[in-house]
C-alpha atoms as a PDB file:
ATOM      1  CA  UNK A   1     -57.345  11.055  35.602  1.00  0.00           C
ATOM      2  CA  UNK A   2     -56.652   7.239  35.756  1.00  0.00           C
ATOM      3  CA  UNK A   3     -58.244   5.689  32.548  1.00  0.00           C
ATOM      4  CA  UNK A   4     -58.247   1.870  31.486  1.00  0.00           C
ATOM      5  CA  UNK A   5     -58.427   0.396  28.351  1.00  0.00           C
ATOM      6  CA  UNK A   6     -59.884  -3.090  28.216  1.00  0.00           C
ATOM      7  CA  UNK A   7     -61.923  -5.412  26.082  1.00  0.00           C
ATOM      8  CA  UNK A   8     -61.351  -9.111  24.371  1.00  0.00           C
ATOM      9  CA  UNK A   9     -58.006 -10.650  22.730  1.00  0.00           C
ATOM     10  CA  UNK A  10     -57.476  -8.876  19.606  1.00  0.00           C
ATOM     11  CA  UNK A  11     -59.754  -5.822  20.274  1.00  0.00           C
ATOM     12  CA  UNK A  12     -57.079  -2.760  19.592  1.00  0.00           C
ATOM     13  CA  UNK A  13     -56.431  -1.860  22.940  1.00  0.00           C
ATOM     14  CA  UNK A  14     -52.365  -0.782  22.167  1.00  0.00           C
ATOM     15  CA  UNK A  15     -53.050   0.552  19.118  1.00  0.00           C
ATOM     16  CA  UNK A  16     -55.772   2.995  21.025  1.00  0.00           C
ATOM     17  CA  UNK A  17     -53.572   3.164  23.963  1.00  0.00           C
ATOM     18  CA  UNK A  18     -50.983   4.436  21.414  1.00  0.00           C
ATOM     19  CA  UNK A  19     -53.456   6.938  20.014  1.00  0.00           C
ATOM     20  CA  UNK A  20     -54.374   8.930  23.370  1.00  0.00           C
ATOM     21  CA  UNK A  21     -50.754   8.967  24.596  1.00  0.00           C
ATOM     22  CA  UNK A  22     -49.763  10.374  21.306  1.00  0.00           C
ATOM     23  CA  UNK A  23     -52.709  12.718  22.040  1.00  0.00           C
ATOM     24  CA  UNK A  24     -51.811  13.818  25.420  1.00  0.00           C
ATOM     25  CA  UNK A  25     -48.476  14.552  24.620  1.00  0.00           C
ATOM     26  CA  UNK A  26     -49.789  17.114  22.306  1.00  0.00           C
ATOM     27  CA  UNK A  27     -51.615  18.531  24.518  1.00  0.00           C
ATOM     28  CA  UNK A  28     -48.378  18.874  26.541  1.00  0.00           C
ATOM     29  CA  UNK A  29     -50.369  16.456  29.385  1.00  0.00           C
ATOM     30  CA  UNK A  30     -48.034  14.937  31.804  1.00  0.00           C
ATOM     31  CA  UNK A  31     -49.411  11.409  31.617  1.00  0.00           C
ATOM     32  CA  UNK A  32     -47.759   7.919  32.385  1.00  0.00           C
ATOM     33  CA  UNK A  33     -48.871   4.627  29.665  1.00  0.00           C
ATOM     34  CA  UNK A  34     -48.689   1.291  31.645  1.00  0.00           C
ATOM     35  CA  UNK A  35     -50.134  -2.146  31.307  1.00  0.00           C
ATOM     36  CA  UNK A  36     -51.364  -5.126  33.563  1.00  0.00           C
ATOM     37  CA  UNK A  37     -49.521  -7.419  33.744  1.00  0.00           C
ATOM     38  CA  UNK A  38     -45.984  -6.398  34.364  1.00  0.00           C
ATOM     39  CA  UNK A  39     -46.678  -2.214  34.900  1.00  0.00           C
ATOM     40  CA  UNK A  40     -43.950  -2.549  37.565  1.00  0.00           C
ATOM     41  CA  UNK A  41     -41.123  -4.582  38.277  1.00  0.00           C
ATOM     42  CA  UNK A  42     -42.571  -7.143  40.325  1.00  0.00           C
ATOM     43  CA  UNK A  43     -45.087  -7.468  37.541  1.00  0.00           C
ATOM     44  CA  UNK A  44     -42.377  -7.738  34.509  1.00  0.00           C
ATOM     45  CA  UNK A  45     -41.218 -11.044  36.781  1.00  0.00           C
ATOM     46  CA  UNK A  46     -44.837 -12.338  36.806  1.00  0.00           C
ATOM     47  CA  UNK A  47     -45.772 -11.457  33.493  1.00  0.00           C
ATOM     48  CA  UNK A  48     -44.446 -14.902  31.530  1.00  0.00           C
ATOM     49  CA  UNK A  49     -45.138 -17.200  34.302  1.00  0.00           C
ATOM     50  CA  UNK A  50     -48.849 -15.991  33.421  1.00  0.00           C
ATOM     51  CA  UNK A  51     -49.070 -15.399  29.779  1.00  0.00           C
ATOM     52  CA  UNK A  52     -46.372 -18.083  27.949  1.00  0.00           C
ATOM     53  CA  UNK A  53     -48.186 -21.005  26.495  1.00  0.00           C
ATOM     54  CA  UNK A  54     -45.840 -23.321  28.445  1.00  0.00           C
ATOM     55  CA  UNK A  55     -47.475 -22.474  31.056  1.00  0.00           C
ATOM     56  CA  UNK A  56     -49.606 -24.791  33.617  1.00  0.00           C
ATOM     57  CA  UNK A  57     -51.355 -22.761  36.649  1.00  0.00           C
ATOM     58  CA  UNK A  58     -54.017 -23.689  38.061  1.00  0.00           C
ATOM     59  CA  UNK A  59     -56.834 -20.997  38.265  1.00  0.00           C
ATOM     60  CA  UNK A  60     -56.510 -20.263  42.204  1.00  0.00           C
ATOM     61  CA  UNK A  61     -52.950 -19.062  41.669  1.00  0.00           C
ATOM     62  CA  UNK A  62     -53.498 -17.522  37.837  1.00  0.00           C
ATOM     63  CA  UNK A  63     -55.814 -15.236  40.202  1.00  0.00           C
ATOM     64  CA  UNK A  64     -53.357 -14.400  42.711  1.00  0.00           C
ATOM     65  CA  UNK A  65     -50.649 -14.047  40.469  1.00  0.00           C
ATOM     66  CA  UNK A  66     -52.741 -11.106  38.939  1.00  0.00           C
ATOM     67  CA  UNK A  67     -53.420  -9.933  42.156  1.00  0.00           C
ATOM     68  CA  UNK A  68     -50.236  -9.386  43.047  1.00  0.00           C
ATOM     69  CA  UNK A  69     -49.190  -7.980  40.211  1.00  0.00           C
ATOM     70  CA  UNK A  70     -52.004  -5.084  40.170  1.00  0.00           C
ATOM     71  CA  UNK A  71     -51.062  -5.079  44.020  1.00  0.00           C
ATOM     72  CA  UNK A  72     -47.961  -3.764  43.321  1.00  0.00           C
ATOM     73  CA  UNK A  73     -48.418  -2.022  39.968  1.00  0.00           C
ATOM     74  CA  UNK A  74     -51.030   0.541  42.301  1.00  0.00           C
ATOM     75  CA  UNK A  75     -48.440   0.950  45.090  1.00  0.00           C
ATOM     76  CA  UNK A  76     -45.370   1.476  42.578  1.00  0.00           C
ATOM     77  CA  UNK A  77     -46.666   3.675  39.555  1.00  0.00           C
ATOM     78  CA  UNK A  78     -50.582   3.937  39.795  1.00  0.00           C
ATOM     79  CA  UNK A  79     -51.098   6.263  42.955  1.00  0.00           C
ATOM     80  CA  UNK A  80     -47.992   8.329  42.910  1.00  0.00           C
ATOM     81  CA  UNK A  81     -48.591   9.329  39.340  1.00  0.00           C
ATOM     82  CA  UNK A  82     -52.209   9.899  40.648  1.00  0.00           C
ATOM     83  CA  UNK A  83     -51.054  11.826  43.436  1.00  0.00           C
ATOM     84  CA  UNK A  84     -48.500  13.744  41.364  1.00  0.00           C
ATOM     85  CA  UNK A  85     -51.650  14.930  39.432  1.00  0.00           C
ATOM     86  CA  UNK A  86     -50.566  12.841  36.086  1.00  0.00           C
ATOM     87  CA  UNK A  87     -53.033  11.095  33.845  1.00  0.00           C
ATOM     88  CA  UNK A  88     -52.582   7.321  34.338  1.00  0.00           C
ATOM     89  CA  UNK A  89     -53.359   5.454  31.083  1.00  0.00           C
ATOM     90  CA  UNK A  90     -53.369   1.637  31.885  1.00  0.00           C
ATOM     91  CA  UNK A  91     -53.682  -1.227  29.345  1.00  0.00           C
ATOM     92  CA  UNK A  92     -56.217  -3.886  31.714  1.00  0.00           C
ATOM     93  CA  UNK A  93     -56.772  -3.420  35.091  1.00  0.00           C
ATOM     94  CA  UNK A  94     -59.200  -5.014  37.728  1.00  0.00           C
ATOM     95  CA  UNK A  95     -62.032  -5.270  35.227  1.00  0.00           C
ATOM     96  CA  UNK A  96     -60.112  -8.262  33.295  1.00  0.00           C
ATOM     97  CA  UNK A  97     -59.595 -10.220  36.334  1.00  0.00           C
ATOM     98  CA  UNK A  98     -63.462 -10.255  37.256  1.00  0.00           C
ATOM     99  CA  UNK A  99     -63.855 -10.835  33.130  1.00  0.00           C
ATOM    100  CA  UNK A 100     -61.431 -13.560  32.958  1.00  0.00           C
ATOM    101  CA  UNK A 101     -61.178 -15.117  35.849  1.00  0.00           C
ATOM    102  CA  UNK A 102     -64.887 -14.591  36.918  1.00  0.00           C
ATOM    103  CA  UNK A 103     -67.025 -15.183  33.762  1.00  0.00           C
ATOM    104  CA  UNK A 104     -64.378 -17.086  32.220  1.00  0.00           C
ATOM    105  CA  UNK A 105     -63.012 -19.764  34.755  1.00  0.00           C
ATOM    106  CA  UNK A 106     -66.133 -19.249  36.540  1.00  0.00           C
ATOM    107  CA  UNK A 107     -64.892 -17.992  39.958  1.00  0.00           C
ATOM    108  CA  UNK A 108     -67.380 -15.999  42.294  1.00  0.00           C
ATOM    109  CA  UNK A 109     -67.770 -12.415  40.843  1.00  0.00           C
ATOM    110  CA  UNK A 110     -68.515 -10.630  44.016  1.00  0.00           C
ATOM    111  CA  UNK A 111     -65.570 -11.914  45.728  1.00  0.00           C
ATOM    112  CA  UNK A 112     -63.394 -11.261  43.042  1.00  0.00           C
ATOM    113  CA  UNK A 113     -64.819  -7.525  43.332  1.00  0.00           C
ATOM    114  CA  UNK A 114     -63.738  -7.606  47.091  1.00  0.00           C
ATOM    115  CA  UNK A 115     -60.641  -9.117  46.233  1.00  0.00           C
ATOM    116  CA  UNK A 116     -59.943  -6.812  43.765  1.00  0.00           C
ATOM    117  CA  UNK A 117     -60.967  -3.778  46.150  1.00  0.00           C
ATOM    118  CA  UNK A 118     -58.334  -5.011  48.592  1.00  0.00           C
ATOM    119  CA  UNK A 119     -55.578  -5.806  46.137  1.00  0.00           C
ATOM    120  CA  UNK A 120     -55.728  -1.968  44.924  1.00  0.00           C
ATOM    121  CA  UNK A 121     -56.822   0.063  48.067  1.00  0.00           C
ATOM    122  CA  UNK A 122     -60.298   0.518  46.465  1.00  0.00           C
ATOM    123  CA  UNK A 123     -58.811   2.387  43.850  1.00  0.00           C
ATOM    124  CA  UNK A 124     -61.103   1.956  40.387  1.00  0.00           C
ATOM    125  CA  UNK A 125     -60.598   4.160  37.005  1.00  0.00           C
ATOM    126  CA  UNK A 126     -61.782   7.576  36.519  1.00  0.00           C
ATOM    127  CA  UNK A 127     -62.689   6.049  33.242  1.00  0.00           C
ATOM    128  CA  UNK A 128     -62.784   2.838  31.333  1.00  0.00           C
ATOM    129  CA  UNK A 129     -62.946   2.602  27.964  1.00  0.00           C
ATOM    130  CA  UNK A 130     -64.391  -0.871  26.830  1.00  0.00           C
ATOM    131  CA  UNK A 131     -63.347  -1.845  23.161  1.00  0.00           C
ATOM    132  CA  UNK A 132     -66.213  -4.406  21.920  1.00  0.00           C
ATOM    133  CA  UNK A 133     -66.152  -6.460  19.090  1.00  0.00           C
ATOM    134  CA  UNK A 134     -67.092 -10.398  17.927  1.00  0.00           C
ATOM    135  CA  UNK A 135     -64.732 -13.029  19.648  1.00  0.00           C
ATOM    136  CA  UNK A 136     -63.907 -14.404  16.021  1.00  0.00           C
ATOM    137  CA  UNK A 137     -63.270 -11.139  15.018  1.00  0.00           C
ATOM    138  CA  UNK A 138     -60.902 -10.509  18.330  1.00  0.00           C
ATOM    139  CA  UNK A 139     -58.726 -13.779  18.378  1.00  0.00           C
ATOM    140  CA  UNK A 140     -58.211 -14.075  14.550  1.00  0.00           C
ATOM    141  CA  UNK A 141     -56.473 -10.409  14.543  1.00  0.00           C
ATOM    142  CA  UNK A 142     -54.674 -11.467  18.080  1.00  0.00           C
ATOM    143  CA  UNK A 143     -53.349 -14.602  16.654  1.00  0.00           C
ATOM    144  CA  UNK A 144     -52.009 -12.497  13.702  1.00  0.00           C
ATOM    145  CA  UNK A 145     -50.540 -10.184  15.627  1.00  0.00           C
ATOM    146  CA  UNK A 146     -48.738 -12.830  17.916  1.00  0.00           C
ATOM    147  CA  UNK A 147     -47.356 -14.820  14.610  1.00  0.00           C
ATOM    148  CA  UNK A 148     -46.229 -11.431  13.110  1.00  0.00           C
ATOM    149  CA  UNK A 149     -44.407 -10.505  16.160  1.00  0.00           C
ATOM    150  CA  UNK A 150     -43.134 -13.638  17.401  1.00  0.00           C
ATOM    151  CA  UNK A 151     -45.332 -13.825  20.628  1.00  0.00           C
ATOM    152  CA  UNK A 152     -47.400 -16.957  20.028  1.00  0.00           C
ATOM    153  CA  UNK A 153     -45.859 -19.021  22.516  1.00  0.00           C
ATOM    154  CA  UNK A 154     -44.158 -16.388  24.979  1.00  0.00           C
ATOM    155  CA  UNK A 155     -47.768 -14.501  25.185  1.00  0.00           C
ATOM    156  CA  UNK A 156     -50.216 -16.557  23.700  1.00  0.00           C
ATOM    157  CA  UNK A 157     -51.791 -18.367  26.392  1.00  0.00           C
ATOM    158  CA  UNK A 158     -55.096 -17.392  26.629  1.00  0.00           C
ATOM    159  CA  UNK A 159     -55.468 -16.964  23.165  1.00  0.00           C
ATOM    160  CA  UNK A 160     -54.911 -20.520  22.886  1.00  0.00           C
ATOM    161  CA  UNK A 161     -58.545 -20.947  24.763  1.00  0.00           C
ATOM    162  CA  UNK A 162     -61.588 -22.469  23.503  1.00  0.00           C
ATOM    163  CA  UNK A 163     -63.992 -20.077  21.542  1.00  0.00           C
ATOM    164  CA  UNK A 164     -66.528 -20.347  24.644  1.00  0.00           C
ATOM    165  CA  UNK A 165     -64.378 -19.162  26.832  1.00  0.00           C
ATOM    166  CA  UNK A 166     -63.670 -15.668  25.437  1.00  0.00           C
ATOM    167  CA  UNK A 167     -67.293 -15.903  24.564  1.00  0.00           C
ATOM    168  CA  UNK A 168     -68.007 -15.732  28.640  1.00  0.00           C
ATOM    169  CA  UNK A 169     -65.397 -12.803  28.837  1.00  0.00           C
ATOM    170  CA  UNK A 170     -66.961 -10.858  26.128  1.00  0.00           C
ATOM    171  CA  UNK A 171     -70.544 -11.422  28.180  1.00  0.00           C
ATOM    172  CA  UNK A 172     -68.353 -10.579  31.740  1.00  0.00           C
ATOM    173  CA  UNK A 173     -67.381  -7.268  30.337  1.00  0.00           C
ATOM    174  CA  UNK A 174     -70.213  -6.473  28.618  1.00  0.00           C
ATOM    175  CA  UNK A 175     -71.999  -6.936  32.170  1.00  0.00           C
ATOM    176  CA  UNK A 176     -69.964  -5.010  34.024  1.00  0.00           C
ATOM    177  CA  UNK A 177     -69.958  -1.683  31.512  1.00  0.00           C
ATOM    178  CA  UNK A 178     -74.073  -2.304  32.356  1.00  0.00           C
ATOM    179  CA  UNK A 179     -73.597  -1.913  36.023  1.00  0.00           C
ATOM    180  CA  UNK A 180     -71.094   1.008  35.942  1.00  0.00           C
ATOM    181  CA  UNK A 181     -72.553   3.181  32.970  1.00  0.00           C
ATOM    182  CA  UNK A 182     -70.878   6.032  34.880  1.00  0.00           C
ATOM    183  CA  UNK A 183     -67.771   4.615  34.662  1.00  0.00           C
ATOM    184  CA  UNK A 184     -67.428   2.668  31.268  1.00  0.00           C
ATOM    185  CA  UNK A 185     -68.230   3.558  27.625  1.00  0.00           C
ATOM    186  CA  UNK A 186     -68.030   0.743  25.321  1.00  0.00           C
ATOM    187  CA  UNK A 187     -66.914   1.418  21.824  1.00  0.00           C
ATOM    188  CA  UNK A 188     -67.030  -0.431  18.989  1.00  0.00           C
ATOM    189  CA  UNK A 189     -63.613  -1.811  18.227  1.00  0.00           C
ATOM    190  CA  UNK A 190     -64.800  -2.644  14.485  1.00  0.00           C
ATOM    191  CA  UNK A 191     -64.518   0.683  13.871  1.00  0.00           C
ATOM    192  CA  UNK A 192     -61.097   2.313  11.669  1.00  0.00           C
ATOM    193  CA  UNK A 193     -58.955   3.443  13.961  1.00  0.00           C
ATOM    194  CA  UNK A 194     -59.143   7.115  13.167  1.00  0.00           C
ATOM    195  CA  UNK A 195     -62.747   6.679  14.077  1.00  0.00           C
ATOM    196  CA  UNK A 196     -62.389   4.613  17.428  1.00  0.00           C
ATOM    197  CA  UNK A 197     -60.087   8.057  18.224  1.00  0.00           C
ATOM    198  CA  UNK A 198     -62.311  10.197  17.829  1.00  0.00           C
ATOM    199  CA  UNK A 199     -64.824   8.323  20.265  1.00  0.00           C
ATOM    200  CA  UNK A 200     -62.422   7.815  22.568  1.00  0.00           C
ATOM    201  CA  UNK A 201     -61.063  11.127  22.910  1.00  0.00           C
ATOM    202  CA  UNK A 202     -64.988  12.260  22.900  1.00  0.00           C
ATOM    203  CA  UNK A 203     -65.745   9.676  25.969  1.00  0.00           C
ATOM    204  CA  UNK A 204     -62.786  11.169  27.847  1.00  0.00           C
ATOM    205  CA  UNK A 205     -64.216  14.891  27.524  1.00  0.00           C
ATOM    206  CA  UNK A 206     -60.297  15.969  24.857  1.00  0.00           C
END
């Protein structure tokens, strides 16, 4: 079962992603926990030039960039643990590029979708869990985190946008978990932890 994590900066995602793996592995569940970017080695290369503060790219290559990455991440660890009948547990996928770089910068959501088809084969999750909660809420726990673990300028980039343009991203996402109910379940990421588990786990059918 491939299942993706996603929602705004700040909104738990590792701390859930954390949560199910611990879960599978106690349900003795062969599973493999990955991330976009840098899932793969290509990715791990790419990862900086897109996400370090000192970073300038312009939107037309931030896009590609991603592409590539999730290109490779499918090819490389995606579909062979697919195929090797593991559960595929991936922090972002295709579903932040249309949020981000669609709603956000304001590129063309339908091509983005076809772009996004092509980069991955067509391959979409099984499942994607969307963790929702208010922008404010979102950055001021991201920016936190990023101070307390030293990532503010190696991984702060987009955190360093203006309010209304996570606003846009929390409306992109939001949008899309409305025209894939049978793929998405949106949670509420304001929840305790212990409680977002439980939901999760519940959306997921463990």
């Amino acid at each position: 079962m491939f299942v993706t994590v996603e929602g705004v900066e700040g909104a738990g995602k590792s701390t859930l992603m954390g949560m199910l793996a611990a879960e599978l592995e106690r349900r003795k569940l062969s599973f493999v926990r990955t991330r976009e970017p840098g899932g793969c080695g290509l990715g791990a290369k790419i990862r900086p030039l897109l996400l370090d503060v000192s970073s300038r790219v312009d939107s037309r290559a931030e896009l590609f960039l991603f592409l590539a990455d999730r290109a490779q991440h499918v090819a490389e660890v995606i579909r062979p643990a697919l195929e090797r009948g593991e559960w595929v547990l991936c922090d972002r996928y295709a579903d932040s590029t249309i949020a981000y770089q669609g709603y956000g910068r304001g590129m063309d959501v339908e091509r983005l979708q076809a772009l996004n088809d092509d980069a991955t084969g067509g391959l979409w999750p099984d499942r994607t869990l969307l963790l929702d909660l208010p922008v404010e809420t979102g950055l001021a726990r991201a920016l936190a985190r990023n101070g307390r673990e030293g990532l503010s300028l190696s991984e702060g980039r987009f955190e360093a946008e203006a309010l209304a343009f996570h606003e846009r991203i929390r409306e992109g996402f939001l949008a899309r978990a409305a025209r894939w109910p049978e793929r998405f379940r949106v949670l509420d990421a304001r929840l305790s932890p212990e409680e977002l588990r439980a939901k999760a786990l519940e959306a997921l059918g463990l």
